[in-house]
Protein backbone atom coordinates (compact mmCIF):
# COMPACT_ATOMS: atom_id res chain seq x y z
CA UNK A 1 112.52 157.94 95.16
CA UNK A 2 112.50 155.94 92.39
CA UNK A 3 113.70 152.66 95.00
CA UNK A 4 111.05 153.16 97.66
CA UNK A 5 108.33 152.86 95.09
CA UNK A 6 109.26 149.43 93.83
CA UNK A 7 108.37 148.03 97.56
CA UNK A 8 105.39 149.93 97.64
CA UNK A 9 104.08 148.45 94.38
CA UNK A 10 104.99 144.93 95.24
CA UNK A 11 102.88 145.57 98.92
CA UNK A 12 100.26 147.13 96.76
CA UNK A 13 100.22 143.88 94.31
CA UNK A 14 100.29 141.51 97.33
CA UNK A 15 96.61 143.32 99.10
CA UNK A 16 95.39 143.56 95.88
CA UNK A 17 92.38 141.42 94.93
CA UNK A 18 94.17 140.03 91.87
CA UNK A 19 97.18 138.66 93.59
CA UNK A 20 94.77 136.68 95.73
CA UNK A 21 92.87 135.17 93.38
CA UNK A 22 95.48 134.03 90.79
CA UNK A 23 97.09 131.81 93.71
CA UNK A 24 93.31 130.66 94.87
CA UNK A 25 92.44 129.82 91.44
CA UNK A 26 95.81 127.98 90.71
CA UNK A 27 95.53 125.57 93.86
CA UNK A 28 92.29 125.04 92.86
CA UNK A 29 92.82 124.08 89.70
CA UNK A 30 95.31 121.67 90.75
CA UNK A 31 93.62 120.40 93.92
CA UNK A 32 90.51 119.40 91.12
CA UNK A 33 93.48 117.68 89.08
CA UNK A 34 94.77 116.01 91.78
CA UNK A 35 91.07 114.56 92.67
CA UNK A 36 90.69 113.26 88.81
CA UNK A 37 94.19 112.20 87.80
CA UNK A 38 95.98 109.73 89.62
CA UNK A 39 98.49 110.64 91.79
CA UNK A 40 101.93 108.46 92.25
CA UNK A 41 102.51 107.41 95.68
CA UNK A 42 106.66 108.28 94.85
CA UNK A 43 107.61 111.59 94.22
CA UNK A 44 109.39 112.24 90.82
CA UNK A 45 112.95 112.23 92.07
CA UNK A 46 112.90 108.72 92.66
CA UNK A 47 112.82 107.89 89.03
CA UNK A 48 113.00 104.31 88.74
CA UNK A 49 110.48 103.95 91.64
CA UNK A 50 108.41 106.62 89.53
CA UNK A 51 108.90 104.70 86.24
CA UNK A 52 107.64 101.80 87.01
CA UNK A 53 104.56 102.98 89.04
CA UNK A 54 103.32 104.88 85.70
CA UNK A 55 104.05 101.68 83.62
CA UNK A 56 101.56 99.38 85.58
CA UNK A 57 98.72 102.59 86.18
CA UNK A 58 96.17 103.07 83.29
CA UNK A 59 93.93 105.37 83.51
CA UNK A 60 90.86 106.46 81.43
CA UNK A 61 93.34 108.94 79.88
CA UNK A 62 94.98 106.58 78.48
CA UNK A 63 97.23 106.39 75.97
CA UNK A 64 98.01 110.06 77.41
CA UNK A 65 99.34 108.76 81.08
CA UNK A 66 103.18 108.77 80.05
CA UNK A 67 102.37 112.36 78.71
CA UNK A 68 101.15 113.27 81.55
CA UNK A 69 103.62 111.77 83.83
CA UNK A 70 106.34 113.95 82.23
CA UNK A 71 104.37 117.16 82.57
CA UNK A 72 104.51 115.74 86.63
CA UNK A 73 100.66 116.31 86.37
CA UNK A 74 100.43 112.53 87.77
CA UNK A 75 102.79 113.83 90.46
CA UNK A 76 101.42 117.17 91.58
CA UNK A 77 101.34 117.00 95.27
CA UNK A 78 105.59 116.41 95.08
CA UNK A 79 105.76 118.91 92.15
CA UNK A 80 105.86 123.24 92.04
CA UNK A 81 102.64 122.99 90.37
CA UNK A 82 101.01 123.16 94.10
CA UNK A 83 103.96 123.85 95.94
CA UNK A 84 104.56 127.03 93.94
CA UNK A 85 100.97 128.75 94.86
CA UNK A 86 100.91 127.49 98.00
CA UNK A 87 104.07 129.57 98.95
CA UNK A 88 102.13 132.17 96.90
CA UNK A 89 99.32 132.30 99.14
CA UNK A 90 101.41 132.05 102.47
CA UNK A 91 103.36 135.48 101.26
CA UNK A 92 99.86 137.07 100.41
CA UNK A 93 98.42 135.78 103.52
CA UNK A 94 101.44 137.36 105.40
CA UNK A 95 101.01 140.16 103.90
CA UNK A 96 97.18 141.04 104.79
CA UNK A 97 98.08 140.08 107.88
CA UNK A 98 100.65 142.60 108.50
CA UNK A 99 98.50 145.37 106.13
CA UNK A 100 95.24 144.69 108.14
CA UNK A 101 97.26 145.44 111.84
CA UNK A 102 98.79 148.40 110.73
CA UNK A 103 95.18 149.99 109.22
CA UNK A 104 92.76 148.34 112.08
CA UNK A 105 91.89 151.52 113.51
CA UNK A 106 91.30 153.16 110.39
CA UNK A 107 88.66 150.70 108.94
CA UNK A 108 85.08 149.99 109.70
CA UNK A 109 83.81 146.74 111.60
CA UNK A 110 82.69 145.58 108.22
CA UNK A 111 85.98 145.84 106.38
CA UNK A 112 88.07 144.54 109.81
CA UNK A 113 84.96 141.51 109.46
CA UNK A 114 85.99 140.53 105.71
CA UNK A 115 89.47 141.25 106.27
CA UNK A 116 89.81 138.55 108.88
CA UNK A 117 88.03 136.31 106.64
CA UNK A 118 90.03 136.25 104.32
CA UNK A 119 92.54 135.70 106.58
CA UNK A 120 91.04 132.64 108.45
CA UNK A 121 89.74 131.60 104.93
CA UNK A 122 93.51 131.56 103.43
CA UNK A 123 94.72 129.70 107.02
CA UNK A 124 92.60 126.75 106.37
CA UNK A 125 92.81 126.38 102.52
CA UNK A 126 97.11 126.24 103.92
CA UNK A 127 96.30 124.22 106.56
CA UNK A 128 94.64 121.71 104.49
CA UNK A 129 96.73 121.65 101.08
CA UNK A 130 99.83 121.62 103.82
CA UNK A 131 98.35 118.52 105.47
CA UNK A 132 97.30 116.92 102.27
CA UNK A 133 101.35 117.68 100.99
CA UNK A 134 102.51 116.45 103.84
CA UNK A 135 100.21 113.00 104.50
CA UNK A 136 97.99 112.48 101.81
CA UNK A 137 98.34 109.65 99.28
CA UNK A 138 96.93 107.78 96.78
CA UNK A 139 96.25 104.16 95.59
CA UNK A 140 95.54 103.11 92.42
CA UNK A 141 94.53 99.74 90.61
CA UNK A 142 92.04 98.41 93.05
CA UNK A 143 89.65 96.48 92.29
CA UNK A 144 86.80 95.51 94.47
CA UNK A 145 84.96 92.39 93.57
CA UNK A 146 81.30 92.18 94.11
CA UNK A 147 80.41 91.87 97.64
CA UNK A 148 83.79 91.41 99.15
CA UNK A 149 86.07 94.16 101.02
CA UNK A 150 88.82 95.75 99.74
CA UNK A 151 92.30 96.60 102.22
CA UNK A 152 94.45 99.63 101.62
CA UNK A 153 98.03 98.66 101.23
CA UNK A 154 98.96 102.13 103.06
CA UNK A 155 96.81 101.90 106.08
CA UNK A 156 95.41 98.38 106.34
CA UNK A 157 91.87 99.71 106.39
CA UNK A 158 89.32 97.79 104.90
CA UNK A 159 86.30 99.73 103.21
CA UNK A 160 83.22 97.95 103.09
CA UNK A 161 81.62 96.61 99.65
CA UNK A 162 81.02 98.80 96.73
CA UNK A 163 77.47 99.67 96.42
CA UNK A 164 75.68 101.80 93.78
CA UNK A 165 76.92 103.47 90.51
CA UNK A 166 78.54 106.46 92.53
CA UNK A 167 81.77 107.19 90.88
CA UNK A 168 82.74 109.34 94.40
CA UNK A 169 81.99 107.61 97.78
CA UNK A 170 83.78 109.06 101.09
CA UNK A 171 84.94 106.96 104.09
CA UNK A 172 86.05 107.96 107.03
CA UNK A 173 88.06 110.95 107.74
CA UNK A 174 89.26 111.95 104.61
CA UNK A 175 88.93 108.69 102.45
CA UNK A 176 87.73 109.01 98.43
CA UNK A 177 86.89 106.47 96.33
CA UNK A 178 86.80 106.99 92.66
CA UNK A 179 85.01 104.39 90.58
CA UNK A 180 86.88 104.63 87.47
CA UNK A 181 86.49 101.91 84.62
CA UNK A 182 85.00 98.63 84.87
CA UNK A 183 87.16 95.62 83.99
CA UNK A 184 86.17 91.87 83.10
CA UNK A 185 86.64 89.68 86.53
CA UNK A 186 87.44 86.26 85.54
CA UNK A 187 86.82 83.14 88.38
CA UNK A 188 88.52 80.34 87.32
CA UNK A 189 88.52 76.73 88.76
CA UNK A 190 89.60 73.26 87.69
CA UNK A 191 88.69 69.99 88.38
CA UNK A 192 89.71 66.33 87.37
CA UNK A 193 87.47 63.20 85.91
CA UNK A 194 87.07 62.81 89.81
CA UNK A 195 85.53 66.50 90.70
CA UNK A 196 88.58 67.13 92.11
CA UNK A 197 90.04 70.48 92.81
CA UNK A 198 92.90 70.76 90.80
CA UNK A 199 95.31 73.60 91.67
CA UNK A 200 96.41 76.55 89.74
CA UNK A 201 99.39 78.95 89.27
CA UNK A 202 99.32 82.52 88.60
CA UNK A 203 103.28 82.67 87.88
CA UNK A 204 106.55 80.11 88.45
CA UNK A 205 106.65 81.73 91.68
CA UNK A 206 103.08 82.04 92.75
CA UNK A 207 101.91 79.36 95.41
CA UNK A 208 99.07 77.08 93.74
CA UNK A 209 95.58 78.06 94.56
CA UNK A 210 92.11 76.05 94.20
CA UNK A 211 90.62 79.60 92.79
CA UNK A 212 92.32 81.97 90.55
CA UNK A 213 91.32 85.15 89.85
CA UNK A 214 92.08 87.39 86.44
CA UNK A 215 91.24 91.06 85.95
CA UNK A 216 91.74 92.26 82.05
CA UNK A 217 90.52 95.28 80.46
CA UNK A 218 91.40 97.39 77.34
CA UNK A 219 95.00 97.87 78.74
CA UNK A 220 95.72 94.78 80.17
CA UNK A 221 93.46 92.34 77.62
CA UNK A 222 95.98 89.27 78.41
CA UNK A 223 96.29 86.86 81.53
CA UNK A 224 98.01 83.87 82.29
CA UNK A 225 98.12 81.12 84.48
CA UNK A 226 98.71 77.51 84.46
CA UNK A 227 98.57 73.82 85.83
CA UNK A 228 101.93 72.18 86.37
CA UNK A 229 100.61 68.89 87.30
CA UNK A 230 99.40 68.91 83.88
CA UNK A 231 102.03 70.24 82.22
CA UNK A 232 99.64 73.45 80.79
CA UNK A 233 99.43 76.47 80.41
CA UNK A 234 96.25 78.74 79.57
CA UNK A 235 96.45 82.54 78.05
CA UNK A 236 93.13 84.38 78.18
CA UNK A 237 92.87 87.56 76.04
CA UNK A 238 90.20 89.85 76.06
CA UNK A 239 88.53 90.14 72.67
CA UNK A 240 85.61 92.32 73.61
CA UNK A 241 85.00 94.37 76.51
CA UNK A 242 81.86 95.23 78.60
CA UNK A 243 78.75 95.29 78.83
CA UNK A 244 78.90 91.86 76.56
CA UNK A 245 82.52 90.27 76.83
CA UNK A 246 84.00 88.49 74.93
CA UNK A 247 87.58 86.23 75.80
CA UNK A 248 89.52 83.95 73.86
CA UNK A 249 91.34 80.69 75.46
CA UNK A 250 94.25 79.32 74.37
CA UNK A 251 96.15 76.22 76.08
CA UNK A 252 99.88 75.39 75.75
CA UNK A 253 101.74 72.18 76.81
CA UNK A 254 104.01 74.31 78.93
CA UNK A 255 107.51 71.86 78.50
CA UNK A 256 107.19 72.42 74.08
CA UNK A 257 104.96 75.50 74.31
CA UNK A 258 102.89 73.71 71.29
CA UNK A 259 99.05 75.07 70.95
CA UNK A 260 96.62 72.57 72.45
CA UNK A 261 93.56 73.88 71.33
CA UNK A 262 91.85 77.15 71.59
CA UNK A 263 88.37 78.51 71.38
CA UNK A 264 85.97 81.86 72.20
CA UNK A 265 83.88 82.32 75.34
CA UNK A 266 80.94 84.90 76.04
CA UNK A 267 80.44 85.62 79.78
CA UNK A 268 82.08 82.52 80.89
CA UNK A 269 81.80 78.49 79.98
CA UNK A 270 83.43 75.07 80.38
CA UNK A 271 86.45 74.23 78.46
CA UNK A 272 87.87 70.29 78.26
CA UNK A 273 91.50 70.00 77.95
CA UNK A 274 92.73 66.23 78.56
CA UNK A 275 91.38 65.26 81.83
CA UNK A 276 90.39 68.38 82.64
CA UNK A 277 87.49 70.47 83.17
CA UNK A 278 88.00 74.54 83.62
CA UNK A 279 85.00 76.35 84.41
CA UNK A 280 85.39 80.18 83.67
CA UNK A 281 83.35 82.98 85.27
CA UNK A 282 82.69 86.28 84.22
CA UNK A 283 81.61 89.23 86.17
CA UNK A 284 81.80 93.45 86.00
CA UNK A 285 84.61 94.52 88.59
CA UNK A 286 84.74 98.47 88.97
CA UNK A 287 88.58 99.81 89.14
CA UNK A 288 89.24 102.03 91.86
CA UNK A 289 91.14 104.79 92.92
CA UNK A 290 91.72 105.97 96.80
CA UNK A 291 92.76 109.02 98.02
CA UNK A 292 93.43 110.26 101.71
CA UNK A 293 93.26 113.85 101.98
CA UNK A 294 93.45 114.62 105.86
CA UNK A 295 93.23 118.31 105.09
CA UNK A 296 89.97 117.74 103.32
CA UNK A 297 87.81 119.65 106.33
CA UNK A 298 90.00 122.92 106.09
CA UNK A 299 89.98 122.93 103.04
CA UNK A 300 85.87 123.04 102.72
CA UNK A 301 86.40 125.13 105.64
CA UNK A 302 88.69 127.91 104.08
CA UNK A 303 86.80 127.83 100.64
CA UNK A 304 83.53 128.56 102.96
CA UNK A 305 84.87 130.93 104.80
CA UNK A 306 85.92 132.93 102.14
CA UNK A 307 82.70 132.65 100.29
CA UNK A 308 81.23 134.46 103.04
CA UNK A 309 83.99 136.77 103.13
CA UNK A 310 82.76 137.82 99.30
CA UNK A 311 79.31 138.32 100.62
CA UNK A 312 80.25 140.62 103.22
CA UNK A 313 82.63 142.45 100.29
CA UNK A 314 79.16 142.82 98.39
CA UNK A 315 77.34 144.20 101.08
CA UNK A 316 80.17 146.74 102.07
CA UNK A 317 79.88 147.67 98.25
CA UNK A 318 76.61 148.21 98.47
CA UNK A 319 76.60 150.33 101.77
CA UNK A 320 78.94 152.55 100.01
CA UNK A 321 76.99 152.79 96.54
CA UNK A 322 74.21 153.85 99.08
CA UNK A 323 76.21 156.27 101.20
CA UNK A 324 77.34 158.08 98.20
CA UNK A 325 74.64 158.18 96.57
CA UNK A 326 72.68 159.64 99.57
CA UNK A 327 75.83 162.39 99.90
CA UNK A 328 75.15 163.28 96.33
């Protein structure tokens, strides 16, 4: 006796309005972390590959991110923290599936209604946390420069300009956009007593460019680059951020590393080093954060349909408040 009522509690538990909504809440929970964390595009097994992504992200959580990282909440798409629920919500969806073919002659139109509901509810919040498992990704450390296009590494899309304050813009099927913190954009150029361009390196290895251009914030205050011709080298460290920067420039003979000279720039200015003029511009460059979530419509879906599943549980409540109170 004692055995047979063990599987009838667990198929009680699993058609039970609390085991449904522990799972629903859980997912969503971590669906709404997934949309405000960043999520690594490796999964936490590769740990090297892992490592190193969470050593060049910063986030606004910062200096929680390695915290984070180790509690896989930067990883949660690869990770049982969705995975778990979602196998959750497949056995409860089974379940009522089963419960609601056995008992379909026995219930009214109104319960058989909401039942299904639920069901096709639960089948698109799978469907779309599945898809979003299985294809989604994320990109982080963008940075989109006023008025110019920015390509995803992933996909080789480009999205159009950033426009607006918005901190959430869509794109496409599935494409978010998070606005995240702005950084200082730095434009540098150099020229000789001539006007000349005069070409500049980003690294040893970097090919020489007649632009460069330097992104620091609070994480990353220092940037480098240099002028072999020359024989300098320039570090620029951030001193004060946004909304009124402030950078300071120091410039090294690269073959003794001895200081040159140095001095403090607001916004941007000219700066004479030997024969050399460097003009530095300053601008506001918003960091961003993609996701793809090709799920994203069955998810909506599923959360709407079972929204209107609840309403129809309200109004069967209500019929039978009425009905009983009418018997009575």
């Amino acid at each position: 006796m004692r055995g047979r009522q063990i599987p009838e509690r667990l198929w009680t538990w699993l058609n039970g309005t609390t085991f449904l909504l522990l799972p629903l809440l859980w997912v969503g929970g971590v669906s709404l972390l997934a949309l405000w964390l960043p999520q690594s595009p490796v999964p936490l097994s590769e740990t090297a590959a892992f490592a190193r992504w969470v050593a060049g992200v910063h986030t606004h959580l910062d200096p929680y991110t390695e915290r984070l990282a180790s509690w896989g909440l930067l990883s949660l798409r690869t990770t049982l923290w969705l995975r778990l629920p979602l196998a959750w919500l497949a056995l409860v969806f089974a379940a009522r599936a089963v419960a609601l073919g056995e008992q379909w002659p026995a219930v009214t139109r109104l319960t058989r209604a909401r039942r299904l509901l639920i069901l096709l509810g639960l089948c698109g919040l799978l469907a779309g946390w599945m898809a979003q498992v299985r294809w989604g990704w994320s990109e982080t450390g963008l940075h989109a420069w006023p008025g110019e296009t920015v390509t995803l590494a992933h996909t080789q899309e480009i999205l159009p300009p950033t426009a607006g304050s918005r901190r959430v813009q869509r794109y496409g099927a599935g494409i978010f956009v998070f606005q995240e913190e702005l950084a200082l954009g730095l434009d540098v150029q150099a020229r000789d007593e001539g006007g000349n361009i005069v070409p500049l390196l980003l690294s040893s290895q970097s090919t020489a460019q007649e632009r460069l251009r330097l992104i620091l914030n609070s994480q990353r205050p220092d940037g480098y680059f240099g002028i072999p011709e020359s024989d300098l080298v320039f570090r620029v460290t951030l001193h004060q951020p946004l909304p009124e920067p402030e950078f300071h420039v120091q410039i090294y003979r690269s073959s003794s590393g001895a200081l040159i000279t140095e001095t403090t720039l607001q916004n941007g200015g000219l700066i004479f080093a030997e024969k050399l003029q460097l003009q530095l511009s300053s601008l506001p460059v918003p960091q961003l954060r993609v996701v793809y979530n090709p799920g994203a419509s069955f998810t909506v879906a599923g959360w709407g349909v079972l929204a209107a599943a609840v309403i129809l549980y309200a109004v069967e409540r209500h019929r039978s408040r009425v009905a009983a109170e009418a018997a009575a």
